[in-house]
Protein backbone atom coordinates (compact mmCIF):
# COMPACT_ATOMS: atom_id res chain seq x y z
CA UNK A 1 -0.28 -13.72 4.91
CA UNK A 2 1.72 -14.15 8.62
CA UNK A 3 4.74 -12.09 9.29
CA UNK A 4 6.37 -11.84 13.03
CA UNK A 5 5.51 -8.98 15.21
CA UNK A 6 6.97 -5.43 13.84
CA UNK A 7 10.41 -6.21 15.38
CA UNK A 8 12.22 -2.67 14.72
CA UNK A 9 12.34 0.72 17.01
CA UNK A 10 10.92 3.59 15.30
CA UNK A 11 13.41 6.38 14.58
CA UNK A 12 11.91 9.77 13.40
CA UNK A 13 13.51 11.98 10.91
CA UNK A 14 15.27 15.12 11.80
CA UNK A 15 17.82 17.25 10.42
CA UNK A 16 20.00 18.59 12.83
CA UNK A 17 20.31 23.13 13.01
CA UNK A 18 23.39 23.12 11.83
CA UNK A 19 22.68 21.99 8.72
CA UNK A 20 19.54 24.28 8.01
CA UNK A 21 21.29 26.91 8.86
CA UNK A 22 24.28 26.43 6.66
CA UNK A 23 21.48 25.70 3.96
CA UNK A 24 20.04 29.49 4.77
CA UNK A 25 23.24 30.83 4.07
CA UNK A 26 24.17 29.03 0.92
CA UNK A 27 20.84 30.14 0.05
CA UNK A 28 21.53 34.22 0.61
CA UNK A 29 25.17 33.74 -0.98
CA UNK A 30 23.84 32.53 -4.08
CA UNK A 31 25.40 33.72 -7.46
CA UNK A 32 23.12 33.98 -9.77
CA UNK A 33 24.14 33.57 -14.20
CA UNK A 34 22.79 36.08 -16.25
CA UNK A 35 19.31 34.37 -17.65
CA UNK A 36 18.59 36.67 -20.74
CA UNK A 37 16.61 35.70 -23.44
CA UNK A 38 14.99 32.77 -21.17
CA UNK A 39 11.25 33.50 -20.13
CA UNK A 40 9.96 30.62 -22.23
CA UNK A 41 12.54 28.39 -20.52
CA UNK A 42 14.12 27.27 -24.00
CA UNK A 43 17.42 27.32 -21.93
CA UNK A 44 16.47 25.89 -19.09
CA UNK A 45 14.69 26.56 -15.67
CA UNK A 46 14.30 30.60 -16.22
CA UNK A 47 15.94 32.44 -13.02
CA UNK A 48 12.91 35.04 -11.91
CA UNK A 49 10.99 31.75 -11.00
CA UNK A 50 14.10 29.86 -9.38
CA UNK A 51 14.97 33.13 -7.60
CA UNK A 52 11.09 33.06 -6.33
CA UNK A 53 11.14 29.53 -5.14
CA UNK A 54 14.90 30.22 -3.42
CA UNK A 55 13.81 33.06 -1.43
CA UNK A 56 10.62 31.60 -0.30
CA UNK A 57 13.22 28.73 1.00
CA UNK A 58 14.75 31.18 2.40
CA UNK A 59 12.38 32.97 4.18
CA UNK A 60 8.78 31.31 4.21
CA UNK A 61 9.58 27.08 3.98
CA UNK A 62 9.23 25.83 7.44
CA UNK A 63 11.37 22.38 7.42
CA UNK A 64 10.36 21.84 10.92
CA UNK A 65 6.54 21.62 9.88
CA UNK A 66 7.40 19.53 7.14
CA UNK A 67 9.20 16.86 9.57
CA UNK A 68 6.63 17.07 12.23
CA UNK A 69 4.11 16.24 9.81
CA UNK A 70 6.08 13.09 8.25
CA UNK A 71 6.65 11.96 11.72
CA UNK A 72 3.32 12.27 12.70
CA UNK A 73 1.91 10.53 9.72
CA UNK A 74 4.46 7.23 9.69
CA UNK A 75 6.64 5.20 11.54
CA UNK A 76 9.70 5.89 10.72
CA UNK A 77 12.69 3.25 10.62
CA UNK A 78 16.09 3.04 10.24
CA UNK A 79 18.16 -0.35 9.62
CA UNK A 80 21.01 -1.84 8.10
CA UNK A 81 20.76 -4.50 5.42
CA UNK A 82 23.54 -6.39 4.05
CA UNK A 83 25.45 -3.28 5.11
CA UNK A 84 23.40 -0.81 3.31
CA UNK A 85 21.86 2.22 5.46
CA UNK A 86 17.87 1.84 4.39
CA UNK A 87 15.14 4.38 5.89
CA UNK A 88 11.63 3.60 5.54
CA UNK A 89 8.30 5.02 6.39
CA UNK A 90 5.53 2.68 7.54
CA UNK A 91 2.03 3.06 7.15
CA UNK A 92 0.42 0.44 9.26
CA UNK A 93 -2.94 -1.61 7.28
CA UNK A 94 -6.38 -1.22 8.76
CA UNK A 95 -8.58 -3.82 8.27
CA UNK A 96 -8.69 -7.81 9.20
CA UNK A 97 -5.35 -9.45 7.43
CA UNK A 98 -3.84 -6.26 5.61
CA UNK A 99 -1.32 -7.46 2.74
CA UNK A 100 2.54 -6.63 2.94
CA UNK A 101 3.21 -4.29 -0.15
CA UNK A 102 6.41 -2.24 -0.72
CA UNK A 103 6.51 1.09 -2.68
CA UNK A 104 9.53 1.94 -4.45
CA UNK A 105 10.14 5.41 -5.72
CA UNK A 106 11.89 6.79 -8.71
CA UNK A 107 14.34 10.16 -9.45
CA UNK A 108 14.19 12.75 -8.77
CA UNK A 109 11.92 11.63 -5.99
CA UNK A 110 11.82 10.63 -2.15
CA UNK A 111 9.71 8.09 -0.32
CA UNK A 112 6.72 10.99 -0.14
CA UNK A 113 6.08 10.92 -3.76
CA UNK A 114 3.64 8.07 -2.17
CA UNK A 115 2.18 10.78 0.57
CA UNK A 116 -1.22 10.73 -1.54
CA UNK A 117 -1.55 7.04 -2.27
CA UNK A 118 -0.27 5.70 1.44
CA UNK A 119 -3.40 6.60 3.49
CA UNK A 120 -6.23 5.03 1.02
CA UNK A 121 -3.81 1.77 0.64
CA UNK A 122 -3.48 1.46 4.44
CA UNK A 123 -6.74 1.99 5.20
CA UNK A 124 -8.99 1.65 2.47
CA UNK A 125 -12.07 2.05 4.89
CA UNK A 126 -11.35 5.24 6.01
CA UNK A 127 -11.66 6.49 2.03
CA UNK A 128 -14.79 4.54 1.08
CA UNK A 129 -13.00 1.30 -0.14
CA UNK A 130 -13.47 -2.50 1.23
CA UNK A 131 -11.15 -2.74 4.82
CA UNK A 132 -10.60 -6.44 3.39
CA UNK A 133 -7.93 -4.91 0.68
CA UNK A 134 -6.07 -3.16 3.36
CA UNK A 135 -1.91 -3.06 2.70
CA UNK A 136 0.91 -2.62 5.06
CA UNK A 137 2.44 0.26 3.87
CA UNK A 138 5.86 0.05 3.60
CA UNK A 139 8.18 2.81 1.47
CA UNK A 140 11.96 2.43 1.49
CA UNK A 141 14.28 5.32 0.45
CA UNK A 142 15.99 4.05 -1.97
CA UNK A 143 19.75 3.32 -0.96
CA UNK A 144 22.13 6.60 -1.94
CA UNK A 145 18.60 8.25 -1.98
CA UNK A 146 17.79 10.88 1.13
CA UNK A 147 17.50 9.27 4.38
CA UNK A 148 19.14 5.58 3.22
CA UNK A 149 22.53 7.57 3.43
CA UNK A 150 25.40 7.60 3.64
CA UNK A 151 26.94 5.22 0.87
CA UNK A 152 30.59 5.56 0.46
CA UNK A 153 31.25 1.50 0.90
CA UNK A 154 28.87 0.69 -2.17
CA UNK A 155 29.78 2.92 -4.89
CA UNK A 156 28.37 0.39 -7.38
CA UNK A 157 24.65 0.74 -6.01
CA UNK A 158 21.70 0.33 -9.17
CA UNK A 159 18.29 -0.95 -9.25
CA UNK A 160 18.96 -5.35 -9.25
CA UNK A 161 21.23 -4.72 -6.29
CA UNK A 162 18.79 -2.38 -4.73
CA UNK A 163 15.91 -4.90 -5.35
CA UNK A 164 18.27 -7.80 -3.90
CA UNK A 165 18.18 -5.74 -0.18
CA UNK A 166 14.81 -4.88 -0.64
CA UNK A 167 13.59 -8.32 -0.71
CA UNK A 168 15.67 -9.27 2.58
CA UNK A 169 14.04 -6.08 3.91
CA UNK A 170 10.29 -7.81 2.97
CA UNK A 171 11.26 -11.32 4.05
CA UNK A 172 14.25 -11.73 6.62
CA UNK A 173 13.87 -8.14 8.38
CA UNK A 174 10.22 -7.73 8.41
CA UNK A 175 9.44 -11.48 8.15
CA UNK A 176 6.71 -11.77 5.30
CA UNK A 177 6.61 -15.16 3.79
CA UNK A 178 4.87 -13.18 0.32
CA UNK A 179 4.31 -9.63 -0.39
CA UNK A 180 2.85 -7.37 -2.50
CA UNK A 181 5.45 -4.33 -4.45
CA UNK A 182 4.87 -1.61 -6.78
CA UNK A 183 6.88 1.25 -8.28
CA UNK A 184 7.24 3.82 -11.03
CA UNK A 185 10.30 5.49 -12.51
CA UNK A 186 13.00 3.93 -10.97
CA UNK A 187 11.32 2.15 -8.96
CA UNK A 188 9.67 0.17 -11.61
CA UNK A 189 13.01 -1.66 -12.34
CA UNK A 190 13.85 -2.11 -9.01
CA UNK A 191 10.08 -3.88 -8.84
CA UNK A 192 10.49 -5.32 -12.28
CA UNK A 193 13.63 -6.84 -10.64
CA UNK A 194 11.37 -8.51 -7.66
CA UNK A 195 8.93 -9.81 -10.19
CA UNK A 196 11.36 -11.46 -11.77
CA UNK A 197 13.65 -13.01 -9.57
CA UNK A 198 11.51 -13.30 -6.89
CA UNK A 199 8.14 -14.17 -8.67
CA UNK A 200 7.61 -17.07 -5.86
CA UNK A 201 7.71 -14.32 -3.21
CA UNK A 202 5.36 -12.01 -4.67
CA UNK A 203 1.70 -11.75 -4.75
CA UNK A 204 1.90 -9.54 -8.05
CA UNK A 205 3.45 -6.46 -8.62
CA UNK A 206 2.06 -2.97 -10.04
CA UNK A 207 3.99 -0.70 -12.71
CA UNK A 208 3.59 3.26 -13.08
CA UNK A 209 6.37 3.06 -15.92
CA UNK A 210 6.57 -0.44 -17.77
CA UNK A 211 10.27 -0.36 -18.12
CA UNK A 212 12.18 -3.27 -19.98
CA UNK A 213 15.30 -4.84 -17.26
CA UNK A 214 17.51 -4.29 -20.04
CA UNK A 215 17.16 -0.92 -20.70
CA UNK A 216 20.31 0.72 -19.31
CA UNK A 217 22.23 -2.60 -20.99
CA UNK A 218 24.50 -1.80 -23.90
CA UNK A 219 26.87 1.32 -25.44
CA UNK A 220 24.40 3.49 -25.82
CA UNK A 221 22.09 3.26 -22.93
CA UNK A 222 22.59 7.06 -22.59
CA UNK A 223 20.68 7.61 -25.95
CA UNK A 224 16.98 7.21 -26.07
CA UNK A 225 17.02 7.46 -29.38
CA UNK A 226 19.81 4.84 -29.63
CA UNK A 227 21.59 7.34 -32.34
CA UNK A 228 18.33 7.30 -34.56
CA UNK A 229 17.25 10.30 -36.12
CA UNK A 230 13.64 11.90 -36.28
CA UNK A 231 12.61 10.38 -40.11
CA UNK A 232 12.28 12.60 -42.72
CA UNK A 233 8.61 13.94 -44.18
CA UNK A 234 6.44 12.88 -40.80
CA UNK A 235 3.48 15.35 -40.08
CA UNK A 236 4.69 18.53 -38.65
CA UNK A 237 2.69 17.66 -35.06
CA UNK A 238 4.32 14.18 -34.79
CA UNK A 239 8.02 15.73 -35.09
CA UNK A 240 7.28 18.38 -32.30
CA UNK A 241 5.43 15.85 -30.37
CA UNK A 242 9.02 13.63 -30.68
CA UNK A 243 11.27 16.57 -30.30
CA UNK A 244 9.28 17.20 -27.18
CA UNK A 245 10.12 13.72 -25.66
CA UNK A 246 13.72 13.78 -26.84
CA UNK A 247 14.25 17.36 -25.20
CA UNK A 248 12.11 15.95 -21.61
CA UNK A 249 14.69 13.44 -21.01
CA UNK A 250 17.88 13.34 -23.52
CA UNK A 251 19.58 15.88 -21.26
CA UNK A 252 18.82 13.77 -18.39
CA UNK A 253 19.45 10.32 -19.37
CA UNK A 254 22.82 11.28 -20.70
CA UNK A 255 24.43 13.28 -18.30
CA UNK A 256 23.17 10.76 -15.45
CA UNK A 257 24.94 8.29 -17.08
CA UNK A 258 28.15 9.79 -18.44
CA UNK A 259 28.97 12.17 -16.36
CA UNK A 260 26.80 12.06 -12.84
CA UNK A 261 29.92 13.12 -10.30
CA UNK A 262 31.73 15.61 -12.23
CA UNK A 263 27.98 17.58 -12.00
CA UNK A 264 27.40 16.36 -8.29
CA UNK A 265 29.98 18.57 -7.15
CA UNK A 266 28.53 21.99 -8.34
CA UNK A 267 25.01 20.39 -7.12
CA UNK A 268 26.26 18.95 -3.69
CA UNK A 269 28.08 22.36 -3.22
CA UNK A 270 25.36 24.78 -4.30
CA UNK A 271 21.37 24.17 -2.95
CA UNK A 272 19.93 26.40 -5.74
CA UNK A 273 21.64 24.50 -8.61
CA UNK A 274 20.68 21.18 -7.08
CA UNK A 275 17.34 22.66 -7.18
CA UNK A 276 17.26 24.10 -10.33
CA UNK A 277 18.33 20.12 -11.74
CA UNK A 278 15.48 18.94 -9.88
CA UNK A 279 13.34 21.73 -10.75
CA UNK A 280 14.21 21.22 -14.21
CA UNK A 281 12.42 17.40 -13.87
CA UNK A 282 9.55 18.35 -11.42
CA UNK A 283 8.76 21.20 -14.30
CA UNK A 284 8.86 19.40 -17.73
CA UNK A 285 8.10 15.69 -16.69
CA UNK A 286 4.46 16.14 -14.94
CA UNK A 287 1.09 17.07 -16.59
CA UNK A 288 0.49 20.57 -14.89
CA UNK A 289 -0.74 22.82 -17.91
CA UNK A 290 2.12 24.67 -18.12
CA UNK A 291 2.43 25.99 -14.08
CA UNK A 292 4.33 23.41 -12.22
CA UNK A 293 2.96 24.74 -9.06
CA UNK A 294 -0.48 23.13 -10.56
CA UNK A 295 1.09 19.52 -10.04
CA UNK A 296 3.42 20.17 -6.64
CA UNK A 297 3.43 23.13 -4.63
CA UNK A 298 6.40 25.44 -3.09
CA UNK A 299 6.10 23.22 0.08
CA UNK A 300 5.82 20.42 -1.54
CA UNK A 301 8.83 21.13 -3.87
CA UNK A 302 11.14 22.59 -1.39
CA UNK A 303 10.72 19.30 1.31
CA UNK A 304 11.92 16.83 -1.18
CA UNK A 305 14.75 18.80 -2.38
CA UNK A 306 15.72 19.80 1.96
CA UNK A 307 16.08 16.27 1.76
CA UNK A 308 18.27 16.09 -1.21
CA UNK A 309 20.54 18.23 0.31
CA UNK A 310 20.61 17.51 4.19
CA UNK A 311 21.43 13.79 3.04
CA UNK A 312 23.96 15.31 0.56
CA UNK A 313 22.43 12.43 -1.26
CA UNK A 314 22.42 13.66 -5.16
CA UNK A 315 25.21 12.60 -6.29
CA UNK A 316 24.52 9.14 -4.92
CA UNK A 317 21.24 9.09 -6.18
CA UNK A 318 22.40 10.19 -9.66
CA UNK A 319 25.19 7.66 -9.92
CA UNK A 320 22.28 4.61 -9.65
CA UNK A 321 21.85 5.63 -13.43
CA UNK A 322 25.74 4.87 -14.30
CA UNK A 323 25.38 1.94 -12.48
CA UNK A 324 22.83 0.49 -14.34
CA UNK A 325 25.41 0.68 -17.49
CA UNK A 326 28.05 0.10 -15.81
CA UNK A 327 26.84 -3.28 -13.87
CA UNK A 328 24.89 -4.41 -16.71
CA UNK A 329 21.47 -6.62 -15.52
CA UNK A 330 21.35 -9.81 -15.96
CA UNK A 331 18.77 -12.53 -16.10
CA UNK A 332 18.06 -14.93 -13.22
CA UNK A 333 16.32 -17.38 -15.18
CA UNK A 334 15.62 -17.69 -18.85
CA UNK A 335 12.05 -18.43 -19.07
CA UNK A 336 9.33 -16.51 -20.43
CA UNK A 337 7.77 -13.11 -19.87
CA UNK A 338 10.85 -12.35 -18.02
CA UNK A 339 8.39 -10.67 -14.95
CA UNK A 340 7.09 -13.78 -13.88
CA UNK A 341 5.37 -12.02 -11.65
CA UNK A 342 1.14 -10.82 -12.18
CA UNK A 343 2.01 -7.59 -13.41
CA UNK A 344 -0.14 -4.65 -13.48
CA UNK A 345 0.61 -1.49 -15.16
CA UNK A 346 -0.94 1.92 -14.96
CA UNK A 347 -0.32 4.31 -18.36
CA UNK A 348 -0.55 8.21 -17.97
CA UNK A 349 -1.49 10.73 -21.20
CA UNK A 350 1.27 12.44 -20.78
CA UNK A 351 3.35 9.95 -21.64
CA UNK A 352 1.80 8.61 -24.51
CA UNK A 353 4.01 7.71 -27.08
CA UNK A 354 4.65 10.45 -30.03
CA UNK A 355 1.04 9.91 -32.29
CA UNK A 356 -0.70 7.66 -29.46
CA UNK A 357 -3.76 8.47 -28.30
CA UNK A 358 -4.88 7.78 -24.92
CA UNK A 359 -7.96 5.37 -26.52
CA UNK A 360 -4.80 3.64 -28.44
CA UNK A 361 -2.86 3.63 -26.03
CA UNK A 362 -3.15 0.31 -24.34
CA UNK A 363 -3.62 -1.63 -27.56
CA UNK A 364 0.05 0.42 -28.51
CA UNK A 365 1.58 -0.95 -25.67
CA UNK A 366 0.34 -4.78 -26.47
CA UNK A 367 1.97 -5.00 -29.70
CA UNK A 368 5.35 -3.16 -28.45
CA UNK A 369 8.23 -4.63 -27.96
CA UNK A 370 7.82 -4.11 -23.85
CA UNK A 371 4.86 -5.94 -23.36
CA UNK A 372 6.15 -9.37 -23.67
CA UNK A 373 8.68 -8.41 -20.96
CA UNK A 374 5.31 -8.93 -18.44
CA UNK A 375 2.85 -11.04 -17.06
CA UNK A 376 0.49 -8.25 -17.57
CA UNK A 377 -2.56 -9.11 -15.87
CA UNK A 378 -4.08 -5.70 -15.33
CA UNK A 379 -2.98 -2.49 -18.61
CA UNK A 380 -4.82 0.73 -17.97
CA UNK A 381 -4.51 3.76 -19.69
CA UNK A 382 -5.42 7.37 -18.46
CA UNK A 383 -6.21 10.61 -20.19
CA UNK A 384 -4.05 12.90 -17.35
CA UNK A 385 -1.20 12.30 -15.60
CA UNK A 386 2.39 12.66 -15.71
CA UNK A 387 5.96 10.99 -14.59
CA UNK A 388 5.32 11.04 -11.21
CA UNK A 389 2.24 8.66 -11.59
CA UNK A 390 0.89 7.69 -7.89
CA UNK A 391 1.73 11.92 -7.27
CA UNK A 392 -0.03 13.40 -10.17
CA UNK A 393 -3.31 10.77 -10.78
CA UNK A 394 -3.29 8.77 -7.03
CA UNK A 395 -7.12 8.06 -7.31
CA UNK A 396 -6.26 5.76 -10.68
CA UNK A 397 -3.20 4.74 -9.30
CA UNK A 398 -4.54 2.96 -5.89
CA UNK A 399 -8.02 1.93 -8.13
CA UNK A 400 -5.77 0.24 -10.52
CA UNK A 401 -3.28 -1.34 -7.53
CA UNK A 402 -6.39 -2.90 -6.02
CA UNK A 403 -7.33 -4.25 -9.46
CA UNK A 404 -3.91 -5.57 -9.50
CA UNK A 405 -4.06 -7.77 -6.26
CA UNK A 406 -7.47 -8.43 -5.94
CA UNK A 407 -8.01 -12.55 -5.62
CA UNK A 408 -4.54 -12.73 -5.89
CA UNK A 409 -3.42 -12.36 -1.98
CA UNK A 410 -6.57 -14.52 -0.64
């Protein structure tokens, strides 16, 4: 495990006054829609709780705590690969050879949906682990994401070509002759992508959503369902539990896909209906009995979407999902699981599939028609936890990462 000496200057975030203050006042000139008829959120994010979180952003978020705080915990970096703008955070390892490993995040995510998973990886001795698994920490922004902005020469940006500059990032930028990845959501394509046509390059890699390469292929990659209907005569609880999935992510998947600029403009223009999209996700996708604010707070809430909008970075973000259909993946190599790569892959109960059970769960994913897709080395399922995986359960998801690269770096 060699790599040259760190060779970049650090660069710490800021946004500049101007553009918080325009943000305020956007803010106070909102215009609200009439909500009636809404409380249970059947339509949607429900306005008394957006209007809430808004004025709070207006009046009780302090940005300027939130970047001192990210500065103060990593290194911050800015460089240019292949001509695409990529920020990253470091978290330097701790111990006596710590292993290269990137993160990768999803949508609607930044780089500090790994804030609770970074320090334990870095330095596992600091949180009761073995120094000897120690990782440098490394988490891109992914590009047309936040801080890796602004992207107006590569409108064609999706995961493969995203995983193509992340591995010159790992090897010719940061010099690491192997390296360790993981990534959920989004990111688990783009590390999907490394695993597979990079395999020689990678220790292993660790999944928080075990996402087929193929899955935006085709002329309906917008569906889920693929134009299937729920079947006739099921039990009444395993409709609503499929109803429930279709409603988390139908909206989502398809509009993303179909139609991701004509909404970026009324998101890129207004703050509070950029955060009422994201809202919409941070709300329905995690496993926070019912209160969102169980699963992220305000704060927590109101710096990822600051750097949504600072970056002016949702649209770009958005269109990664059009992409994906539109520049179809395609193998590198035809051979067999198509992640060559060790592949471990951590399984939340929220997302169980409609009538799995967490206890099933693992042995449902075995004999589905994603497993083959993997060198899966390392399956673990989990009562609790949501989309947002290394967020919502980041105990399980750093036990199960060390599981994953244990004897396999040494």
């Amino acid at each position: 495990m060699t790599s040259r000496p760190f060779p970049l200057r650090q660069n710490p975030i800021h946004i500049a006054d101007e553009v918080l203050d325009d943000l305020r006042r956007r803010l106070k000139a909102t215009r609200y829609p009439v909500d009636a008829g809404n409380k249970d959120w059947y339509y949607g994010v429900e306005r008394s709780y957006l209007t809430e979180l808004v004025d709070y952003w207006i009046d009780g978020y302090d940005w300027r705590a939130a970047e001192a705080r990210i500065n103060g915990d990593y290194e911050q970096y800015d460089v240019v690969v292949d001509g695409v703008p990529i920020h990253f955070m470091r978290k330097p390892g701790v111990g006596p050879d710590p292993t290269p490993l990137i993160l990768s995040h999803g949508w609607p995510w930044t780089d500090l949906m790994f804030d609770k998973v970074a320090g334990p990886l870095a330095d596992p001795g600091a949180h009761g682990a073995d120094p000897a698994e120690a990782f440098d920490v490394i988490i891109p922004t992914l590009p047309g994401w936040g801080f890796s902005t602004p992207l107006p020469d590569h409108p064609d940006m999706n995961f493969w070509k995203i995983a193509d500059l992340f591995h010159q990032l790992m090897t010719d930028v940061l010099g690491n002759e192997k390296y360790a990845a993981a990534g959920s959501d989004m990111g688990s394509l783009v590390t999907g992508q490394l695993g597979h046509k990079y395999a020689d390059s990678l220790y292993a890699i660790h999944l928080g959503s075990p996402i087929p390469l193929a899955m935006f292929n085709g002329d309906r990659a917008w569906d889920l369902t693929g134009g299937a209907q729920i079947p006739d005569g099921i039990p009444a609880e395993l409709r609503a539990q499929i109803k429930s999935v279709h409603k988390r992510f139908a909206a989502h998947v398809a509009v993303h896909v179909l139609d991701s600029s004509t909404l970026a403009y009324g998101l890129s223009d207004s703050p509070v209906g950029m955060l009422a999209w994201i809202l919409e996700r941070w709300t329905n996708w995690s496993d926070n009995d019912g209160d969102v604010e169980n699963t992220f707070s305000r704060d927590d809430m109101l710096t990822n979407a600051t750097i949504y909008w600072a970056t002016n970075s949702i649209g770009t973000s958005m269109r990664a999902y059009a992409n994906a259909n539109r520049y179809p993946w395609r193998p590198s190599h035809d051979r067999e699981p198509v992640v060559e790569a060790p592949t471990g892959i951590t399984l939340v109960g929220y997302e169980n599939p409609p009538g799995v059970s967490t206890e099933g769960r693992i042995e449902d994913f075995l004999n589905s028609p994603r497993a083959p897709w993997f060198n899966h080395v390392n399956v673990t399922a989990h009562p609790r936890g949501g989309h947002f995986v290394p967020w919502e359960v980041p105990a399980e998801w750093v036990d199960d990462l060390r599981r994953t690269f244990r004897g396999r770096v040494r």
